[in-house]
C-alpha atoms as a PDB file:
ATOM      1  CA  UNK A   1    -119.651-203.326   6.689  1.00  0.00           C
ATOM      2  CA  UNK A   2    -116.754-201.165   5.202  1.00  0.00           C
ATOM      3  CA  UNK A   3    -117.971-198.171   7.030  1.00  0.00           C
ATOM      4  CA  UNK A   4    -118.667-199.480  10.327  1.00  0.00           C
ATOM      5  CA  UNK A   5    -114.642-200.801  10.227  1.00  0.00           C
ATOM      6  CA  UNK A   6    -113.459-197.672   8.974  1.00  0.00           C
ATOM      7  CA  UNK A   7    -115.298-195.840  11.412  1.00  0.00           C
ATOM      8  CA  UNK A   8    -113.785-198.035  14.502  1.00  0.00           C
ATOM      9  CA  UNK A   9    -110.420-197.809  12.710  1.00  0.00           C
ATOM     10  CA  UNK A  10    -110.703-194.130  12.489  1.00  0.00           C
ATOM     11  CA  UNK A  11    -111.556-194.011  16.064  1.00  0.00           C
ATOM     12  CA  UNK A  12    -108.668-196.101  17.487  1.00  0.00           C
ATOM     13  CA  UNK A  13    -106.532-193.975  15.548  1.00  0.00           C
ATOM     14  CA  UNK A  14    -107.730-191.226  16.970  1.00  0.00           C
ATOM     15  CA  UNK A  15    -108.014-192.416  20.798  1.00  0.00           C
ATOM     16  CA  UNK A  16    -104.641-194.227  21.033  1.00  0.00           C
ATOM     17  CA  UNK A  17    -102.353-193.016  18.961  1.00  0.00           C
ATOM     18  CA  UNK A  18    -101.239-189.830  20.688  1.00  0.00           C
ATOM     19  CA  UNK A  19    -101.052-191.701  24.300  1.00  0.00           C
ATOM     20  CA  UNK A  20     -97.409-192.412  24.202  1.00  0.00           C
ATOM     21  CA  UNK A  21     -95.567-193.204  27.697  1.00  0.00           C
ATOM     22  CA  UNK A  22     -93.708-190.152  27.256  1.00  0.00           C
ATOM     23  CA  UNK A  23     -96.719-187.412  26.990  1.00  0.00           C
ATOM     24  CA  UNK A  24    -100.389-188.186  26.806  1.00  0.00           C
ATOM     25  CA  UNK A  25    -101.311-185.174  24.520  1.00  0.00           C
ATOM     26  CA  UNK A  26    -104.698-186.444  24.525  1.00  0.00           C
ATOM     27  CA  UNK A  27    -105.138-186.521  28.263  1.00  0.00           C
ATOM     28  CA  UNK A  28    -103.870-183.169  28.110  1.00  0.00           C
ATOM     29  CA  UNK A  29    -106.549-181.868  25.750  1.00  0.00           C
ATOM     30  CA  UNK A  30    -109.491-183.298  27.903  1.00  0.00           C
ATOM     31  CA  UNK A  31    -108.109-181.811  31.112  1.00  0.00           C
ATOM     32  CA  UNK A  32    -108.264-178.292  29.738  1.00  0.00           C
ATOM     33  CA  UNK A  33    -111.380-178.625  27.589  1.00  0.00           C
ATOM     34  CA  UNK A  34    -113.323-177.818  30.616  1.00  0.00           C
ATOM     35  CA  UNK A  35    -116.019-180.061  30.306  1.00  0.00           C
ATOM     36  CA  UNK A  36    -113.875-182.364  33.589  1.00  0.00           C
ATOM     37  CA  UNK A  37    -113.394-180.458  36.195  1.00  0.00           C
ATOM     38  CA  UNK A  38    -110.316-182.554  37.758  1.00  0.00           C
ATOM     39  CA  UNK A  39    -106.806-184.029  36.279  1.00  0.00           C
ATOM     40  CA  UNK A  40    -108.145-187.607  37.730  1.00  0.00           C
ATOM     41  CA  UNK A  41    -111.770-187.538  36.639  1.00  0.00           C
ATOM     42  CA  UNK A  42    -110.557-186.843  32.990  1.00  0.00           C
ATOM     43  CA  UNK A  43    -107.703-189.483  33.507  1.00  0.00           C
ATOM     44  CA  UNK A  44    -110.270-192.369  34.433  1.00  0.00           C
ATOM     45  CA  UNK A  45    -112.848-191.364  31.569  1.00  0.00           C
ATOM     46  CA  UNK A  46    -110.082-191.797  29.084  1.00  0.00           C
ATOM     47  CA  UNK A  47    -109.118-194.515  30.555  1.00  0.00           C
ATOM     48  CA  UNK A  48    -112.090-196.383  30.046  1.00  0.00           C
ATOM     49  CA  UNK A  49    -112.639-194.387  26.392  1.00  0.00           C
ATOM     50  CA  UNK A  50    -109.431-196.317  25.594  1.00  0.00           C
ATOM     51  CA  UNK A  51    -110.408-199.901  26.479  1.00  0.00           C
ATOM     52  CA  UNK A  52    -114.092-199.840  25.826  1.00  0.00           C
ATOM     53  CA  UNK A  53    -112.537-198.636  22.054  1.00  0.00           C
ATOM     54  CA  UNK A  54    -110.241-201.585  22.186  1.00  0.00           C
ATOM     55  CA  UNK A  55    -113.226-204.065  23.186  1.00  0.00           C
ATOM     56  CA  UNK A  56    -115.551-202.504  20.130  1.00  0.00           C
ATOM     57  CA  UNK A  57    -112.495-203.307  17.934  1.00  0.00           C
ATOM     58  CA  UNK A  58    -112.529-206.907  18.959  1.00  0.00           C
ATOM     59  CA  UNK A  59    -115.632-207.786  19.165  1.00  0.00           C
ATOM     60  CA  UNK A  60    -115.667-205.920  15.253  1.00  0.00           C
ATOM     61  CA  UNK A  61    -112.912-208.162  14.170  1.00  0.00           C
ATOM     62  CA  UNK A  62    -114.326-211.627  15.582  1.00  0.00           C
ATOM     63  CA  UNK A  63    -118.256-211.141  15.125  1.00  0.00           C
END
């Protein structure tokens, strides 16, 4: 049970903390990885990165 948080804690911290209104510094890195091959397509897949990370942490915390 302790690694299973950690491991969802670990991964919010690593998904939302550098997306700051200012500079998305993740955004930035997926765009020139390579692996998308547009500024939009790797926009959207973070996108929903972020909030299906946000809906594993919930359903975590209340199940």
């Amino acid at each position: 049970m302790f690694q299973k948080r950690f491991l969802i804690g670990l991964l919010i911290i690593v998904i939302l903390t550098p997306q700051t209104p200012k500079e998305n510094t993740l955004l930035l890195d997926f765009n020139e990885s390579g692996i998308f091959s547009t500024y939009s397509e790797s926009k959207t897949v973070l996108r929903a990165l972020t909030y299906i990370t946000i809906f594993i942490y919930f359903l975590n915390l209340f199940l």
